[in-house]
PDB file of N, CA and C in Angstrom:
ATOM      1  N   UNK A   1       0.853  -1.179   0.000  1.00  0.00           N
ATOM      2  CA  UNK A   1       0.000   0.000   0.000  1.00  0.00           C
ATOM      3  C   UNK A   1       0.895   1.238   0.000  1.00  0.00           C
ATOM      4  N   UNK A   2       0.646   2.098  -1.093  1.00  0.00           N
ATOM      5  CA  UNK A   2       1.117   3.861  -1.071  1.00  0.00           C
ATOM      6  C   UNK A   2       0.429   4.767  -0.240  1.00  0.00           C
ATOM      7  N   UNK A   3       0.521   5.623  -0.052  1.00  0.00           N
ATOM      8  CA  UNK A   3       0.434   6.558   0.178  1.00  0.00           C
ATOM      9  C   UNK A   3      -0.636   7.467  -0.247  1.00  0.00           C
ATOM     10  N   UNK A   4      -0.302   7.423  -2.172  1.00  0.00           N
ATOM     11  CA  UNK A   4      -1.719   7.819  -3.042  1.00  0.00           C
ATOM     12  C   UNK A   4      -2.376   7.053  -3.533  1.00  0.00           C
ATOM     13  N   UNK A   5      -2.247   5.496  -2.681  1.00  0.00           N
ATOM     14  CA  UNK A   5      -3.198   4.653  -2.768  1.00  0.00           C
ATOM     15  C   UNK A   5      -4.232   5.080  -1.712  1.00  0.00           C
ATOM     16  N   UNK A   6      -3.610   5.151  -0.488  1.00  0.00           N
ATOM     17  CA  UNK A   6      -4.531   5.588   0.622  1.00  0.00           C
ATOM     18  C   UNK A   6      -5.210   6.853   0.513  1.00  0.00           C
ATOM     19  N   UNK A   7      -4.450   7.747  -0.359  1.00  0.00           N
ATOM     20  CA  UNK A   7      -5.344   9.454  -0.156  1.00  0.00           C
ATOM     21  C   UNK A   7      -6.504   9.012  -1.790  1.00  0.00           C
ATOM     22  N   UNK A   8      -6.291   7.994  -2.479  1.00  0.00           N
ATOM     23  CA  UNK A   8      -7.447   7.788  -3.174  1.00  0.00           C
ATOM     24  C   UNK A   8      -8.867   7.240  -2.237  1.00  0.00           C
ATOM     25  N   UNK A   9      -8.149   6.204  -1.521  1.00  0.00           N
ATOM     26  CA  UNK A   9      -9.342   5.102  -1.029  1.00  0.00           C
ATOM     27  C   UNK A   9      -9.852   6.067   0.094  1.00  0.00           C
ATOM     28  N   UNK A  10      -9.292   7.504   0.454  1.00  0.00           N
ATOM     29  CA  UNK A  10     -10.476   7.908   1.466  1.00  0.00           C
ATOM     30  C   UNK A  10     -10.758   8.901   0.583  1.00  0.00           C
ATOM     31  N   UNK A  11     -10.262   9.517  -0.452  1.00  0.00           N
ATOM     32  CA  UNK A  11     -10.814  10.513  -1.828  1.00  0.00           C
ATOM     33  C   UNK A  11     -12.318   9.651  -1.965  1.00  0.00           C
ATOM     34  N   UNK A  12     -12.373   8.480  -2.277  1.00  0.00           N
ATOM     35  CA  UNK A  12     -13.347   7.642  -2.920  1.00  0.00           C
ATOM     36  C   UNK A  12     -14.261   7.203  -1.770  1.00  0.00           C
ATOM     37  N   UNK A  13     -13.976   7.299  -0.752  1.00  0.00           N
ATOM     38  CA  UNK A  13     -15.144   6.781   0.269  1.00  0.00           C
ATOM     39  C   UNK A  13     -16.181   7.381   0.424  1.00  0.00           C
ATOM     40  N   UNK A  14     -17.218   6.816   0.342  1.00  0.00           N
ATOM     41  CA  UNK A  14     -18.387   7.283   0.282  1.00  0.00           C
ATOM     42  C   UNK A  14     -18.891   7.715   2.033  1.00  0.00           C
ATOM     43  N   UNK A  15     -18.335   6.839   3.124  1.00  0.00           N
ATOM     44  CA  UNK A  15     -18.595   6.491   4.361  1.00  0.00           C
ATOM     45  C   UNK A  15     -18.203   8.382   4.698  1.00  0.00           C
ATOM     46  N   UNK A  16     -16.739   8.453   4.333  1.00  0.00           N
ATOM     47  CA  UNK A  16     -16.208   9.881   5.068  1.00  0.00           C
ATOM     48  C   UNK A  16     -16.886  10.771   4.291  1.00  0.00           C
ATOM     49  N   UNK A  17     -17.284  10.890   2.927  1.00  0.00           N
ATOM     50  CA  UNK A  17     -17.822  11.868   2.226  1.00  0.00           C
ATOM     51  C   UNK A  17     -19.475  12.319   2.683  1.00  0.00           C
ATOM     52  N   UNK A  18     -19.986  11.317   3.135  1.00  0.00           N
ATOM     53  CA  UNK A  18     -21.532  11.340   4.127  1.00  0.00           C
ATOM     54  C   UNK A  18     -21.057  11.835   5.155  1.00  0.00           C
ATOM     55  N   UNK A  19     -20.133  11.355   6.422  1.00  0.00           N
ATOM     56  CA  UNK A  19     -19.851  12.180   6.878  1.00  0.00           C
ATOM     57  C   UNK A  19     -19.655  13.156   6.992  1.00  0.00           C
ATOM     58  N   UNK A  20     -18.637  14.150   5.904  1.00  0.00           N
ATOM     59  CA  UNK A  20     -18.437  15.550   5.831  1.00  0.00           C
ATOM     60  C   UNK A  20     -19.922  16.588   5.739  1.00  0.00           C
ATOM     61  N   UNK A  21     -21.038  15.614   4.957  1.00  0.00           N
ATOM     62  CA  UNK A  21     -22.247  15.814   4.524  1.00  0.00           C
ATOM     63  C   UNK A  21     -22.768  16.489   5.756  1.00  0.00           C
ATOM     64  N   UNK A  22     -23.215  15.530   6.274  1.00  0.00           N
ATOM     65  CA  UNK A  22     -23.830  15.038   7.790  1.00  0.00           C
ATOM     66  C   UNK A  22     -23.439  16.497   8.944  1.00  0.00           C
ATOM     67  N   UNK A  23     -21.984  16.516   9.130  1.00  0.00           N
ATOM     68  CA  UNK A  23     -21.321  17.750  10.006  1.00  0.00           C
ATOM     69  C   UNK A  23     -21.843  19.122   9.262  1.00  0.00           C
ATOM     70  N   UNK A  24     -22.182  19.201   8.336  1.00  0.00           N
ATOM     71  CA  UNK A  24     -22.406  20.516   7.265  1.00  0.00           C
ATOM     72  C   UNK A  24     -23.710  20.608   7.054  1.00  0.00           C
ATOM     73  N   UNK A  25     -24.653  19.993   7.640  1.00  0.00           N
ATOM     74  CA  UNK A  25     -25.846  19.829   7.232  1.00  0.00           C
ATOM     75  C   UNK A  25     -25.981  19.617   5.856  1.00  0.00           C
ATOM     76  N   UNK A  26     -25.341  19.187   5.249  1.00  0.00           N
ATOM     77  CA  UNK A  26     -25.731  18.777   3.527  1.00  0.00           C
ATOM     78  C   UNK A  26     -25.394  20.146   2.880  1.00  0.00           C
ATOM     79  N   UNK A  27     -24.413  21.386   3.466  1.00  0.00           N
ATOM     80  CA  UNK A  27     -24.388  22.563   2.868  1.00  0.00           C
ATOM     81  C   UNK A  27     -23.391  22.509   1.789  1.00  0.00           C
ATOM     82  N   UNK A  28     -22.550  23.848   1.147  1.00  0.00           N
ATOM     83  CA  UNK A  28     -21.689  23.680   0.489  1.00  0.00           C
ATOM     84  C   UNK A  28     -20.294  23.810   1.321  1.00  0.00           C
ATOM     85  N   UNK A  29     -20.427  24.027   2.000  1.00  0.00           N
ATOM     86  CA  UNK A  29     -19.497  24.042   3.249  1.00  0.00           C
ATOM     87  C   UNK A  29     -19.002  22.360   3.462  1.00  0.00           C
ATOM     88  N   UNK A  30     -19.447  21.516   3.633  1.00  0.00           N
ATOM     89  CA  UNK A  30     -19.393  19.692   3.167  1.00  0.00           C
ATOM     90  C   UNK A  30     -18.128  19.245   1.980  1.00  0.00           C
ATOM     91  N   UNK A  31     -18.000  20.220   0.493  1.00  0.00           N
ATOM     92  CA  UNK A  31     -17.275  20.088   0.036  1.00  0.00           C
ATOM     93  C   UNK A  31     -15.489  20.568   0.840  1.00  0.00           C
ATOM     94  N   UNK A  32     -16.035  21.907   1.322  1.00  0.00           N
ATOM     95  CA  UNK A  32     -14.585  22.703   1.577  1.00  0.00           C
ATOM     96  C   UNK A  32     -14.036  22.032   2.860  1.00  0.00           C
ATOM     97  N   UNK A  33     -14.903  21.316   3.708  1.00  0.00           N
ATOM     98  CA  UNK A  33     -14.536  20.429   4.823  1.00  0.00           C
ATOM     99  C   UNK A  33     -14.443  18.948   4.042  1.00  0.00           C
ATOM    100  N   UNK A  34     -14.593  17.985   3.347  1.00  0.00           N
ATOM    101  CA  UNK A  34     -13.976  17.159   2.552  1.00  0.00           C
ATOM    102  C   UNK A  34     -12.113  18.017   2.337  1.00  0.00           C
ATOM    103  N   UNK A  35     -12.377  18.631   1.533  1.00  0.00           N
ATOM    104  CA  UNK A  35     -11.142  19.010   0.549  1.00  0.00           C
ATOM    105  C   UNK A  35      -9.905  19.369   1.912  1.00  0.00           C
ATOM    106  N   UNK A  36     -10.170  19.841   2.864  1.00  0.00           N
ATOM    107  CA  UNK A  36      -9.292  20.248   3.917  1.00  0.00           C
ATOM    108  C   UNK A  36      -8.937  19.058   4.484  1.00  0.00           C
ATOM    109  N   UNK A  37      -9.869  18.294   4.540  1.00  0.00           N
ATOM    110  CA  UNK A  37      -9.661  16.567   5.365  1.00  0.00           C
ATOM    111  C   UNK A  37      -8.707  16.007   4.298  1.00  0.00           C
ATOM    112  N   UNK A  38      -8.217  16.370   2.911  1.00  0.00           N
ATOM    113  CA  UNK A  38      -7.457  15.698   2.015  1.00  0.00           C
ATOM    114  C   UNK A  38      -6.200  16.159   2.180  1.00  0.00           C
ATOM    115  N   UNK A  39      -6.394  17.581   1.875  1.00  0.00           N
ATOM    116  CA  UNK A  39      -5.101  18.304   2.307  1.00  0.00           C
ATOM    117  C   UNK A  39      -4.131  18.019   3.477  1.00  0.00           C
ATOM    118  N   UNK A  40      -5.251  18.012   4.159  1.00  0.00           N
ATOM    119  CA  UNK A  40      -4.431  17.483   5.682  1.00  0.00           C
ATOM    120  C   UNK A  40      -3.695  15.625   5.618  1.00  0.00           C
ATOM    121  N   UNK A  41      -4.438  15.101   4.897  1.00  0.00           N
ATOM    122  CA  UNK A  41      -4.269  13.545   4.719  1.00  0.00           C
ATOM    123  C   UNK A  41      -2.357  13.606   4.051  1.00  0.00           C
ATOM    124  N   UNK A  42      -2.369  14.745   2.857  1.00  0.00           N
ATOM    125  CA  UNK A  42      -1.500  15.117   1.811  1.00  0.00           C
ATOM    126  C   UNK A  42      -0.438  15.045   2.180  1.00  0.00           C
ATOM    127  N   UNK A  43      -0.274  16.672   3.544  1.00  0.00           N
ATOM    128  CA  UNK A  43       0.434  16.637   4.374  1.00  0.00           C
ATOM    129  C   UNK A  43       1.146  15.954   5.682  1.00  0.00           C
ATOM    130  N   UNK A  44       0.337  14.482   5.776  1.00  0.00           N
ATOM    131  CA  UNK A  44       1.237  14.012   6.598  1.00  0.00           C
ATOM    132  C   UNK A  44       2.614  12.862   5.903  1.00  0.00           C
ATOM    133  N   UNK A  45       3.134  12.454   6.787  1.00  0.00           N
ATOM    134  CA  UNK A  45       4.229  11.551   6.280  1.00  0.00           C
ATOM    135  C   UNK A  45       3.696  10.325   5.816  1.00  0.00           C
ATOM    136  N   UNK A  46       4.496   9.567   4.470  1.00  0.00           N
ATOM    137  CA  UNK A  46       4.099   8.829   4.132  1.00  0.00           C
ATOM    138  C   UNK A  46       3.966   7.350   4.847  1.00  0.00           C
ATOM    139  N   UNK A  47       4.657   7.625   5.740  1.00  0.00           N
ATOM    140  CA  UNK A  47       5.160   5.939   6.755  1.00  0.00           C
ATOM    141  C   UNK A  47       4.047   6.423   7.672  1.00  0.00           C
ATOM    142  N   UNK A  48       3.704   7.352   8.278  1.00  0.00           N
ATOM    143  CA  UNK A  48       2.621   7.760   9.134  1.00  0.00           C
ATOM    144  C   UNK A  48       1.544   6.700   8.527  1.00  0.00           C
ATOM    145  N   UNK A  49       0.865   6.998   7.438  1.00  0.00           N
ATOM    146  CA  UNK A  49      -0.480   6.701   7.074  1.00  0.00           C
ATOM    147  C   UNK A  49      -0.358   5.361   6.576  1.00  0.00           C
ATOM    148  N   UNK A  50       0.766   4.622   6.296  1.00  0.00           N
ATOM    149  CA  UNK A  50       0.938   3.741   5.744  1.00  0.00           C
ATOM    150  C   UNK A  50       1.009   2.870   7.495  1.00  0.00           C
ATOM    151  N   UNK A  51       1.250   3.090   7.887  1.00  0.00           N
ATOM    152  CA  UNK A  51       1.109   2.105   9.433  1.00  0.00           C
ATOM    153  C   UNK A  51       0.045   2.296  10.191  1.00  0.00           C
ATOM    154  N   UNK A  52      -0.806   3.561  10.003  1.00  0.00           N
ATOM    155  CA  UNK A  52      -2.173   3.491  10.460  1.00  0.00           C
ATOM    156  C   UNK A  52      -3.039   2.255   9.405  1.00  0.00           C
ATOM    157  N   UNK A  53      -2.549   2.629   8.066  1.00  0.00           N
ATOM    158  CA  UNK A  53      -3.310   1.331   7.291  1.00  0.00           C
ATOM    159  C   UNK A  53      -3.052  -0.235   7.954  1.00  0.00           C
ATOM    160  N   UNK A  54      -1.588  -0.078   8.012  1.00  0.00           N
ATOM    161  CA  UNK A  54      -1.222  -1.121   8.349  1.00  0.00           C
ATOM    162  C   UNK A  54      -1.783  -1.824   9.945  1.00  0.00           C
ATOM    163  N   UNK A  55      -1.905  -1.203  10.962  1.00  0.00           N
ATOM    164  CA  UNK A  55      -2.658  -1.088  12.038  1.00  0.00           C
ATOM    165  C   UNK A  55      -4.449  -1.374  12.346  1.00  0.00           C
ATOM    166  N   UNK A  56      -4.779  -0.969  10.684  1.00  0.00           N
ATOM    167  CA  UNK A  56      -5.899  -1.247  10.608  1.00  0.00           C
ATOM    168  C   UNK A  56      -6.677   0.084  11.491  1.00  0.00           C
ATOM    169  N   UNK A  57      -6.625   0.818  11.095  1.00  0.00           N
ATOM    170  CA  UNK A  57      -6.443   2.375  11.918  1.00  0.00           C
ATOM    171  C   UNK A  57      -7.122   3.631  11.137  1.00  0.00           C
ATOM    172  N   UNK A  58      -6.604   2.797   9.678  1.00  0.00           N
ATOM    173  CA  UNK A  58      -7.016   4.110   8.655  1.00  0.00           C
ATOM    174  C   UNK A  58      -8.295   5.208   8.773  1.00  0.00           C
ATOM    175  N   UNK A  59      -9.091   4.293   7.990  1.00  0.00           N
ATOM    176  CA  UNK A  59     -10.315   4.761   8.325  1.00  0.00           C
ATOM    177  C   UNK A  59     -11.053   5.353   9.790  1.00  0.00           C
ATOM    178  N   UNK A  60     -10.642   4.750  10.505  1.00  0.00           N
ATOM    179  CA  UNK A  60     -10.995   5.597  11.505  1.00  0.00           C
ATOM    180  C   UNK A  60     -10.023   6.919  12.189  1.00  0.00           C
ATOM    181  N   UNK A  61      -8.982   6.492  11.784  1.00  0.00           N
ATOM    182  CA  UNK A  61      -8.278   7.787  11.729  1.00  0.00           C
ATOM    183  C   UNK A  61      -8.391   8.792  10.854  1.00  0.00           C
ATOM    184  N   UNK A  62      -9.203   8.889   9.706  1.00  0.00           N
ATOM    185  CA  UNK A  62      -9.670   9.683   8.682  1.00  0.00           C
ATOM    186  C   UNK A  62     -10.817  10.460   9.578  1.00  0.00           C
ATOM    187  N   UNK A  63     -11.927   9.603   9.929  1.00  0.00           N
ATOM    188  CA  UNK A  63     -12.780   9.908  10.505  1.00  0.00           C
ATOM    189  C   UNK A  63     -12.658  11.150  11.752  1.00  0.00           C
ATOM    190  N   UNK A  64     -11.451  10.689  12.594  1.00  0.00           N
ATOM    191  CA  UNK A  64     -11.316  11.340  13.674  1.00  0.00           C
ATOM    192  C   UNK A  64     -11.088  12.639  13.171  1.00  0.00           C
ATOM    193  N   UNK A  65     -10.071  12.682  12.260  1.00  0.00           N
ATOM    194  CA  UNK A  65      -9.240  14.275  11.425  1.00  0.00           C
ATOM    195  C   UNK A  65     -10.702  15.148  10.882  1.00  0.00           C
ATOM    196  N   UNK A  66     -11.627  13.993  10.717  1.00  0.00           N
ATOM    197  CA  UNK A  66     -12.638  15.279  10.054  1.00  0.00           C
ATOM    198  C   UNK A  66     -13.659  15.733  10.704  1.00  0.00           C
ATOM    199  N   UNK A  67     -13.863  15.141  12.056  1.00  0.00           N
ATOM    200  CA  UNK A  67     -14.753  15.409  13.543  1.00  0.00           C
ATOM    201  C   UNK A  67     -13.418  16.672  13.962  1.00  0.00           C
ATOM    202  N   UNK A  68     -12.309  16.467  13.910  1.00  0.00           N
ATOM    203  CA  UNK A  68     -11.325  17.637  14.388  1.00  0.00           C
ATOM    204  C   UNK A  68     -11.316  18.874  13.608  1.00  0.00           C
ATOM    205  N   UNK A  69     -11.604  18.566  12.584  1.00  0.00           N
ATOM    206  CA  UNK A  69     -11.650  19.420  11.187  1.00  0.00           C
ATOM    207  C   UNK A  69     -12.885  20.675  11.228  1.00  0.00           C
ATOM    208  N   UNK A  70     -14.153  19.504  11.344  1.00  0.00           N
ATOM    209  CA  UNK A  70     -15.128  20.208  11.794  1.00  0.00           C
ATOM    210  C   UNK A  70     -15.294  21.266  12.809  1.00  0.00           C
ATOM    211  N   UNK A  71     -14.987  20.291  14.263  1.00  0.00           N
ATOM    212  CA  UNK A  71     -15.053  21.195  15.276  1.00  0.00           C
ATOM    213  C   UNK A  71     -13.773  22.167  15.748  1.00  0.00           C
ATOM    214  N   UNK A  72     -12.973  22.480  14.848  1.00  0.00           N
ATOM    215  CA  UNK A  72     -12.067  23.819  14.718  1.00  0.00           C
ATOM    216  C   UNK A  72     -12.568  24.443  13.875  1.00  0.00           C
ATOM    217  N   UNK A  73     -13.335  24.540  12.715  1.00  0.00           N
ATOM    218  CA  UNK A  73     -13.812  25.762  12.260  1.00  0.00           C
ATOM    219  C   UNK A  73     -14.953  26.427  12.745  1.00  0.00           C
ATOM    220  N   UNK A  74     -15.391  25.628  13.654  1.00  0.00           N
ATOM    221  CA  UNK A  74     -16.287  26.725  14.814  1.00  0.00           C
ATOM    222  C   UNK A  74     -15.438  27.562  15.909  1.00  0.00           C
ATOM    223  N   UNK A  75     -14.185  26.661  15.914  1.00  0.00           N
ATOM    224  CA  UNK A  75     -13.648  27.866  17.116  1.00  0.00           C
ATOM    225  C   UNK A  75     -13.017  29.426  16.124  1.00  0.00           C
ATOM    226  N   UNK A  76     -12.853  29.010  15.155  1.00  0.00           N
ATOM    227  CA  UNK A  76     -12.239  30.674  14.616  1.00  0.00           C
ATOM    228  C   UNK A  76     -13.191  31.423  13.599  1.00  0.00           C
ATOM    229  N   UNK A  77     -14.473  30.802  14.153  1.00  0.00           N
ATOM    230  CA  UNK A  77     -15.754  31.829  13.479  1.00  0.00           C
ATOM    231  C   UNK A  77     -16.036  33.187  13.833  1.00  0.00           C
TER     232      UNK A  77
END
């Protein structure tokens, strides 16, 4: 497993993309909180995400980054 194997398979998840939905009320705000949850994915190290996969971690470590994601753009509103 890569790296931009992994920033595809949570690009492509439908599970985190409902999610982003869900936190946004279905707004357009859903996309720009997706796209920041990628960016951030982008920016970490490649052995990082590759041992959360490996850990079996991934996905829910995606999950967590975009509940964090979310609830920081209410604190600098």
């Amino acid at each position: 497993m890569t790296k931009d194997k992994l920033l595809i398979l949570a690009a492509n998840s439908s599970m985190l993309r409902n999610m982003a939905n869900k936190m946004c009320n279905y707004s357009f705000l859903a996309d720009d909180l997706f796209q920041e949850f990628l960016l951030y994915l982008c920016e970490k190290p490649d052995e990082y995400l590759i041992n959360k996969y490996k850990d079996l971690q991934f996905i829910s470590y995606c999950s967590n980054v975009l509940k964090g994601l979310n609830a920081n753009r209410f604190n600098h509103a």
